[in-house]
C-alpha atoms as a PDB file:
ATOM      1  CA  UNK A   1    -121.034-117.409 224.120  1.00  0.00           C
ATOM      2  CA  UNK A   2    -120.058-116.542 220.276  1.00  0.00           C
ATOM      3  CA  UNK A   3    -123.407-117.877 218.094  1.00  0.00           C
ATOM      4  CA  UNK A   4    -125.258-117.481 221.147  1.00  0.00           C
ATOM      5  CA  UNK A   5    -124.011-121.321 222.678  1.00  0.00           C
ATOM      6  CA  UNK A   6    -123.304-122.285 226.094  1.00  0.00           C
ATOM      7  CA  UNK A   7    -121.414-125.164 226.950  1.00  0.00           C
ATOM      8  CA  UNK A   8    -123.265-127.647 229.118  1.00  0.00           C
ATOM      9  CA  UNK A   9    -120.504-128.365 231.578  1.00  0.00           C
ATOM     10  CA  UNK A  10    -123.092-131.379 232.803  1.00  0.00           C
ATOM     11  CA  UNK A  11    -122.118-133.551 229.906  1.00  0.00           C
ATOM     12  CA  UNK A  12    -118.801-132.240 229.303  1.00  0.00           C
ATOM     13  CA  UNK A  13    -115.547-133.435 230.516  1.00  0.00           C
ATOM     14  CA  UNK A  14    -112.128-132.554 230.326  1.00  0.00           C
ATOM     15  CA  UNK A  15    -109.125-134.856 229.772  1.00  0.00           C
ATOM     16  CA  UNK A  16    -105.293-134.204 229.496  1.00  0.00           C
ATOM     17  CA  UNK A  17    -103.999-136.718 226.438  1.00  0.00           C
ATOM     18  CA  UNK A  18    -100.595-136.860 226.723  1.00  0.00           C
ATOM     19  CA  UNK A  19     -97.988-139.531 226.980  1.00  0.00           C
ATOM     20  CA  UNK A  20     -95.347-138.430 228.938  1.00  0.00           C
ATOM     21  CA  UNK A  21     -95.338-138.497 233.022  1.00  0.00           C
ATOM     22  CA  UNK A  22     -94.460-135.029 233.438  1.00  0.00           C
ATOM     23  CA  UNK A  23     -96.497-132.763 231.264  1.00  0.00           C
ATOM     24  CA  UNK A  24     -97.160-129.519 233.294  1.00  0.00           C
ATOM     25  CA  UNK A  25    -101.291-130.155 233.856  1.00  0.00           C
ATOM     26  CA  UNK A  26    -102.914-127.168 233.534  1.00  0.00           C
ATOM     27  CA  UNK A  27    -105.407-125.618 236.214  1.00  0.00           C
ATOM     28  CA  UNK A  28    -108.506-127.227 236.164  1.00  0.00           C
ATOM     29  CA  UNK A  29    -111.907-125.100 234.251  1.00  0.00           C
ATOM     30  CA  UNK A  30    -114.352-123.965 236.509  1.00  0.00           C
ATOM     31  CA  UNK A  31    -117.492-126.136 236.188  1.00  0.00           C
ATOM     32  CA  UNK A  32    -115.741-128.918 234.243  1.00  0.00           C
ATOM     33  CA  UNK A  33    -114.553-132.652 235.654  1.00  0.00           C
ATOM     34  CA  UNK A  34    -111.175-133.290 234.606  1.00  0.00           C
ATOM     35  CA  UNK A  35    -111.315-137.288 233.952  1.00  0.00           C
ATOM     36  CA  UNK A  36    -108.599-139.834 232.924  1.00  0.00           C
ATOM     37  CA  UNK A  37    -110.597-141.780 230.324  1.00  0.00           C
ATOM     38  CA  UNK A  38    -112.943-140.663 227.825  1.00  0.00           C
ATOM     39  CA  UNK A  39    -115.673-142.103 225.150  1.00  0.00           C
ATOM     40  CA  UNK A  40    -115.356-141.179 222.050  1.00  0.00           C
ATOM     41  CA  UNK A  41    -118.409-142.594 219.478  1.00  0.00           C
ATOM     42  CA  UNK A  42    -118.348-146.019 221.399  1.00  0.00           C
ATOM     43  CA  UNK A  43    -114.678-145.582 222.101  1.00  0.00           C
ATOM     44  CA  UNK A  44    -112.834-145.627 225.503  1.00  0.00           C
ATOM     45  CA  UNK A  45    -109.503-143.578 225.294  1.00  0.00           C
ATOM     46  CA  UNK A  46    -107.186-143.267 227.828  1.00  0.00           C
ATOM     47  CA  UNK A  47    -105.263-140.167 228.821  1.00  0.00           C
ATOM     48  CA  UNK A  48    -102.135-141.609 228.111  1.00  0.00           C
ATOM     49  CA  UNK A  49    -103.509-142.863 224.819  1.00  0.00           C
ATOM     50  CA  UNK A  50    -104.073-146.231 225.548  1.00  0.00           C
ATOM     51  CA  UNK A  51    -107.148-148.565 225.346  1.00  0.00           C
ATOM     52  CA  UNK A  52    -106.532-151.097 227.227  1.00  0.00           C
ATOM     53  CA  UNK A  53    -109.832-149.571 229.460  1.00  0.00           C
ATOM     54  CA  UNK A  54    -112.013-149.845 226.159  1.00  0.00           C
ATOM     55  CA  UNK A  55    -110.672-153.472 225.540  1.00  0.00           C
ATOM     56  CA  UNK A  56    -111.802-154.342 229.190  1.00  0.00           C
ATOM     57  CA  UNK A  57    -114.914-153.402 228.881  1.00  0.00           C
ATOM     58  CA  UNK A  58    -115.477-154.882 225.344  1.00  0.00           C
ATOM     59  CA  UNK A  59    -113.996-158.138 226.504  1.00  0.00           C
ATOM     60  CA  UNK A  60    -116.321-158.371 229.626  1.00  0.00           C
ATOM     61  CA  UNK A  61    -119.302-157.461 227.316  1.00  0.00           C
ATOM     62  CA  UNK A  62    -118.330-160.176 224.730  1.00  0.00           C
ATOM     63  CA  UNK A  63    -118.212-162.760 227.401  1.00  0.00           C
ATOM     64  CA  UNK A  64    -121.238-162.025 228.746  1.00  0.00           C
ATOM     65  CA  UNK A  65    -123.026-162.506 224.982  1.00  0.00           C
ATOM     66  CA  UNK A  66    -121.609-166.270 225.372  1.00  0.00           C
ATOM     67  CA  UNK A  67    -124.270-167.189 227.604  1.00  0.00           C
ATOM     68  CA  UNK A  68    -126.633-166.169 224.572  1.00  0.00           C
ATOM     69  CA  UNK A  69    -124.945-168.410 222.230  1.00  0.00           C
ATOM     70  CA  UNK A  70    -124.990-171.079 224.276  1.00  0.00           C
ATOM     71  CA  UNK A  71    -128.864-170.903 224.937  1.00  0.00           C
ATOM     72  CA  UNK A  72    -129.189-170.305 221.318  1.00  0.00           C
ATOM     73  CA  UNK A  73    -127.250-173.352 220.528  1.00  0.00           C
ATOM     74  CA  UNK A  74    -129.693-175.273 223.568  1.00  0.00           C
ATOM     75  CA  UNK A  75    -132.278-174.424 221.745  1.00  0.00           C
ATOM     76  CA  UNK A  76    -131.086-176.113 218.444  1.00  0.00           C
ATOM     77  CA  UNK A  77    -129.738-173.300 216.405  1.00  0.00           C
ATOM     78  CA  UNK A  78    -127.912-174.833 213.270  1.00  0.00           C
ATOM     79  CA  UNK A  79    -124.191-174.380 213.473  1.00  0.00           C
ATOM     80  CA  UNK A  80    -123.994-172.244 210.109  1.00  0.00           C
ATOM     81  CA  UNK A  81    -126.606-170.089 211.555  1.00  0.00           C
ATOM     82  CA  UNK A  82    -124.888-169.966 215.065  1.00  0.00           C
ATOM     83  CA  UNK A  83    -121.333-168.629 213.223  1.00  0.00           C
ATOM     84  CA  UNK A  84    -123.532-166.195 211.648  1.00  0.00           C
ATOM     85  CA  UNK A  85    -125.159-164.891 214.902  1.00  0.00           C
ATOM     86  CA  UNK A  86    -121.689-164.827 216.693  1.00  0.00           C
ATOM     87  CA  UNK A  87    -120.156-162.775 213.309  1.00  0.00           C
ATOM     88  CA  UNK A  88    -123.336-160.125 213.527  1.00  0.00           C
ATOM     89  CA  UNK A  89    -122.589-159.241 218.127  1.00  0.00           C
ATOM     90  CA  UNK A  90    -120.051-160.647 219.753  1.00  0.00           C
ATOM     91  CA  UNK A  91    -117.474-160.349 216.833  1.00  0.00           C
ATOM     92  CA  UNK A  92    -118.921-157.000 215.735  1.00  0.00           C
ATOM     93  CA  UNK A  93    -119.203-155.842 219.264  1.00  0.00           C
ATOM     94  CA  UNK A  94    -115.656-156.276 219.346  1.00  0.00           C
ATOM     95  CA  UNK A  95    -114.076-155.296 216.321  1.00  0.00           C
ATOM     96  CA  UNK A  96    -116.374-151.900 216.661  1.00  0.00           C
ATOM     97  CA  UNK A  97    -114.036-149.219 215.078  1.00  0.00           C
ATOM     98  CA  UNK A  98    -111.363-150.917 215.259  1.00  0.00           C
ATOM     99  CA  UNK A  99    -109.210-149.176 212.516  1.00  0.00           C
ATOM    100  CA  UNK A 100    -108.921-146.404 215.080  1.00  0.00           C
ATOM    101  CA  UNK A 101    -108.260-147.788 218.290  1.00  0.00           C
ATOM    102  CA  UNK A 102    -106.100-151.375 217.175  1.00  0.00           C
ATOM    103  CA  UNK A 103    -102.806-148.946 216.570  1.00  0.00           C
ATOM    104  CA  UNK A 104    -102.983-147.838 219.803  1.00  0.00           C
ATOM    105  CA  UNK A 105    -103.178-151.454 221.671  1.00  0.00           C
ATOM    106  CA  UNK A 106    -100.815-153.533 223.589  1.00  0.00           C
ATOM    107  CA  UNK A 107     -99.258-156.685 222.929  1.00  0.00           C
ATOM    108  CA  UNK A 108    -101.127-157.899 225.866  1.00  0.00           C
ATOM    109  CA  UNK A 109    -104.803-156.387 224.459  1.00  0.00           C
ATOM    110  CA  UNK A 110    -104.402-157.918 221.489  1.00  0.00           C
ATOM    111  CA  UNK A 111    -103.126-161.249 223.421  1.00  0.00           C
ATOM    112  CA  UNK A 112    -106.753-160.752 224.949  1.00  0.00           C
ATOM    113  CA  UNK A 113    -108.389-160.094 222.401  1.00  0.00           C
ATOM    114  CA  UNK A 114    -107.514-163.127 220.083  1.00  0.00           C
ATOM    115  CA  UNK A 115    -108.157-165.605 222.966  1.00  0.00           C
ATOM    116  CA  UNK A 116    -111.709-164.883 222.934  1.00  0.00           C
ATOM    117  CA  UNK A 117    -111.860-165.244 219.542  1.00  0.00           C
ATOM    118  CA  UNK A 118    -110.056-168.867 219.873  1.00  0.00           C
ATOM    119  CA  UNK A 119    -112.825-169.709 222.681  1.00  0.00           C
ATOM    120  CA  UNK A 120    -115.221-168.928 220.294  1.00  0.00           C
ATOM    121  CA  UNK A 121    -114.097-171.428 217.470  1.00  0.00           C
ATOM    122  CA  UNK A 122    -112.920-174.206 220.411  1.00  0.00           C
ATOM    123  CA  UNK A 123    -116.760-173.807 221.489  1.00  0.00           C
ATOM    124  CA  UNK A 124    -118.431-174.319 218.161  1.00  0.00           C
ATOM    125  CA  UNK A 125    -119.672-170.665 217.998  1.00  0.00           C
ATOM    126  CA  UNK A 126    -117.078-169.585 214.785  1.00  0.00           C
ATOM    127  CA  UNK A 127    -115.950-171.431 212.169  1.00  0.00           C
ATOM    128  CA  UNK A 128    -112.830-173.422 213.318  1.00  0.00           C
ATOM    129  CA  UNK A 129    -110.797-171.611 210.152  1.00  0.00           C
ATOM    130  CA  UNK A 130    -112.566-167.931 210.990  1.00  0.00           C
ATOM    131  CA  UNK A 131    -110.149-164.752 210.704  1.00  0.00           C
ATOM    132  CA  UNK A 132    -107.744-163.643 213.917  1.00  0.00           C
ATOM    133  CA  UNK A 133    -108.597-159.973 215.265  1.00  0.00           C
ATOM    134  CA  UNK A 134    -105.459-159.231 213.633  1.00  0.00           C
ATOM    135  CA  UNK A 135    -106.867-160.511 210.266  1.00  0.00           C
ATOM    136  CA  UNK A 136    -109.972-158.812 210.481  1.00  0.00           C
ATOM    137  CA  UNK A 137    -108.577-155.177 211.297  1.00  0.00           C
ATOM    138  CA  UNK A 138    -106.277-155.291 207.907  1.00  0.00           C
ATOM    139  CA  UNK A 139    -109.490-155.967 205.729  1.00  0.00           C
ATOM    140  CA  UNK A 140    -111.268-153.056 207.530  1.00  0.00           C
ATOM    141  CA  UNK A 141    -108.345-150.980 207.039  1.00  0.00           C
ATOM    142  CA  UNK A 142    -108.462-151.558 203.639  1.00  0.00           C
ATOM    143  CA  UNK A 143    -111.914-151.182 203.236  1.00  0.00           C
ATOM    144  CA  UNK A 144    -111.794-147.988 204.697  1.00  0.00           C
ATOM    145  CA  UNK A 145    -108.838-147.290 202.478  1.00  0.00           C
ATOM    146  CA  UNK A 146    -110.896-147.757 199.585  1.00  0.00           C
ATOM    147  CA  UNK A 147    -113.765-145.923 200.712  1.00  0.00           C
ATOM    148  CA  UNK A 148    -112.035-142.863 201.333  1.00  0.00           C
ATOM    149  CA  UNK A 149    -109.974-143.292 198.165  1.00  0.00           C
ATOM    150  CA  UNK A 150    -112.960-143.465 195.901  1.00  0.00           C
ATOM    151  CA  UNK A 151    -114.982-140.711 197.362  1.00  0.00           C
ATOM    152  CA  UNK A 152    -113.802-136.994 197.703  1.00  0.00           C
ATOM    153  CA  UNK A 153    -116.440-136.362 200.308  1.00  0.00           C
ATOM    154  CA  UNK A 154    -115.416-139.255 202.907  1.00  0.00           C
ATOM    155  CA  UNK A 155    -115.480-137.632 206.027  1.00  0.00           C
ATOM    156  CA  UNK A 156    -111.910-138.432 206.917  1.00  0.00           C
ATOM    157  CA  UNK A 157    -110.995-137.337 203.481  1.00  0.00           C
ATOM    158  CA  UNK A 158    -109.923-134.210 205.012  1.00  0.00           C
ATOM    159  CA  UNK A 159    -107.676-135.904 207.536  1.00  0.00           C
ATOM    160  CA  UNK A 160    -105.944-137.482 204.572  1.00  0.00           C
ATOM    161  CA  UNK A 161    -102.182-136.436 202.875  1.00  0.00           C
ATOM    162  CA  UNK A 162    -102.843-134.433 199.339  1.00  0.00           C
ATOM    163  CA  UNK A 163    -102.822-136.750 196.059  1.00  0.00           C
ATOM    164  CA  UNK A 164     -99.775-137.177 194.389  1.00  0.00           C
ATOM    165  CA  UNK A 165    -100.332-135.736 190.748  1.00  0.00           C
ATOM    166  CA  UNK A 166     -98.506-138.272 188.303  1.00  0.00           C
ATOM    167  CA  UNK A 167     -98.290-137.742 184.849  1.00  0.00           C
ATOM    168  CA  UNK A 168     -97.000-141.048 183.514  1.00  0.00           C
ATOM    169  CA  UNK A 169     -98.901-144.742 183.767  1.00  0.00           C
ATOM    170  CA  UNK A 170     -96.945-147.419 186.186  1.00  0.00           C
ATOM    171  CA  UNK A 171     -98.161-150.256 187.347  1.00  0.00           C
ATOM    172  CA  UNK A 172    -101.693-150.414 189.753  1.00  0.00           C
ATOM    173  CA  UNK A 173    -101.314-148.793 193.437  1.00  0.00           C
ATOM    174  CA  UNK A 174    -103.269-149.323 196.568  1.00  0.00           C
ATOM    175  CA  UNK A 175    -103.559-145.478 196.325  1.00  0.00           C
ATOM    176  CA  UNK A 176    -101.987-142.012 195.433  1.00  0.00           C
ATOM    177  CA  UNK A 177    -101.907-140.565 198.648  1.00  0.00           C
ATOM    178  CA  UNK A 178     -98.504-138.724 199.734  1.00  0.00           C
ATOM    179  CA  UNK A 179     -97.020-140.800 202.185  1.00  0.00           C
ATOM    180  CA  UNK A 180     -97.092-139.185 205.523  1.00  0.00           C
ATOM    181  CA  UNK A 181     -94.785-139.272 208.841  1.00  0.00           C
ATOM    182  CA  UNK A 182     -94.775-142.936 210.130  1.00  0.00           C
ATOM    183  CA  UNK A 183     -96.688-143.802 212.759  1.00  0.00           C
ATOM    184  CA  UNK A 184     -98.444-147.194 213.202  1.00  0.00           C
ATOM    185  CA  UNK A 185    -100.503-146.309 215.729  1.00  0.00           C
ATOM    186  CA  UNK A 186    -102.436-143.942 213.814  1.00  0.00           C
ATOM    187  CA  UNK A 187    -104.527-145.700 211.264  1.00  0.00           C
ATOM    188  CA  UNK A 188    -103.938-143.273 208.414  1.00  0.00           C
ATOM    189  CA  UNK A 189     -99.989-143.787 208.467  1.00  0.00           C
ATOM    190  CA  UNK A 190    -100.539-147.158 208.885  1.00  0.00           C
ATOM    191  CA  UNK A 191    -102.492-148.020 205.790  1.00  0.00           C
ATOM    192  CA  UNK A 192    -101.061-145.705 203.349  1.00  0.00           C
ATOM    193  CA  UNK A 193     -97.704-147.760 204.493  1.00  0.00           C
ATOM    194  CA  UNK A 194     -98.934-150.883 204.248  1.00  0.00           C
ATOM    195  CA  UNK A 195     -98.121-153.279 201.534  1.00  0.00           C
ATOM    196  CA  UNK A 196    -100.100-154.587 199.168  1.00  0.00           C
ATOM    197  CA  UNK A 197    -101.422-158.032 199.148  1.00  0.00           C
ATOM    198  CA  UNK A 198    -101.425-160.813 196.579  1.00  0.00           C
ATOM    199  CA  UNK A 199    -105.373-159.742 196.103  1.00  0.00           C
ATOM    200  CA  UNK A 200    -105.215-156.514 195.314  1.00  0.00           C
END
């Protein structure tokens, strides 16, 4: 009740996030439904911190936008103009946030995931030499790299290790973050690890 707020326990949910089988679960809150899975911006996250849940229901939605393409290809849509369609939903659609949620897949998700993506070139709807998932979440890790990197106010530029303050030139750096624990599941360890390419 502190600022004069209630908590609307009708759109509020509780869930445990833990990865171990035997965490003591606490009692459950009056008023509040303690759930196994919860959606986060757009993202599904499991209580065990898996997404395999949020790649189900991507996959199934991406399918279902095939049907579209086809139609739109029926209807005499030019190929170039077809990949471009395909890049702006169903691609898109699926790589939605991905920096945040790829870390925490299985082998099998991303399995999934890059089969789609290969029944998309076979049919005609991507460009037979388009990225893999796997592709496409290292350039938007290193977009988001960059943007956080050049601007002090990023939102997750809170989230991120201090700046290492150097006082002599060496040679150019993806960035001068402090490196933090490891952890490639978590998209922050992962891309302040990461090595550079040959274009950067």
């Amino acid at each position: 009740m502190r600022n004069n707020l209630r908590l609307n326990s009708q759109k509020s949910r509780e869930v445990i996030i833990s990865r171990r089988r035997d965490v003591k679960v606490p009692e459950l809150l009056e008023g509040l439904e303690r759930v196994t899975s919860i959606n986060i911006l757009g993202v599904t996250l499991s209580s065990d911190l898996r997404v395999t849940t949020h790649v189900d229901a991507t996959l199934a939605s991406c399918a279902g936008s095939l049907h579209a393409l086809r139609t739109l290809r029926a209807h005499g849509l030019p190929p170039e103009a077809l990949h471009v369609v395909t890049r702006a939903t169903t691609v898109s659609r699926m790589m939605y946030a991905a920096p945040a949620w790829w870390g925490f897949t299985t082998s099998t998700d991303r399995a999934r995931i890059e089969r789609l993506l290969a029944r998309c070139r076979r049919s005609g709807y991507l460009r037979e030499d388009s990225l893999t998932a796997a592709e496409m979440v290292d350039q938007a890790d290193d977009r988001l790299l960059a943007a956080v990197s050049r601007n002090d106010f990023h939102v997750l530029r809170p989230l991120f290790p201090p700046i290492i303050d150097r006082h002599y030139k060496m040679r150019p750096r993806p960035h001068n973050f402090v490196l933090p624990t490891k952890d490639d599941k978590l998209f922050i360890s992962r891309v302040l690890y990461k090595k550079p390419s040959s274009n950067h």
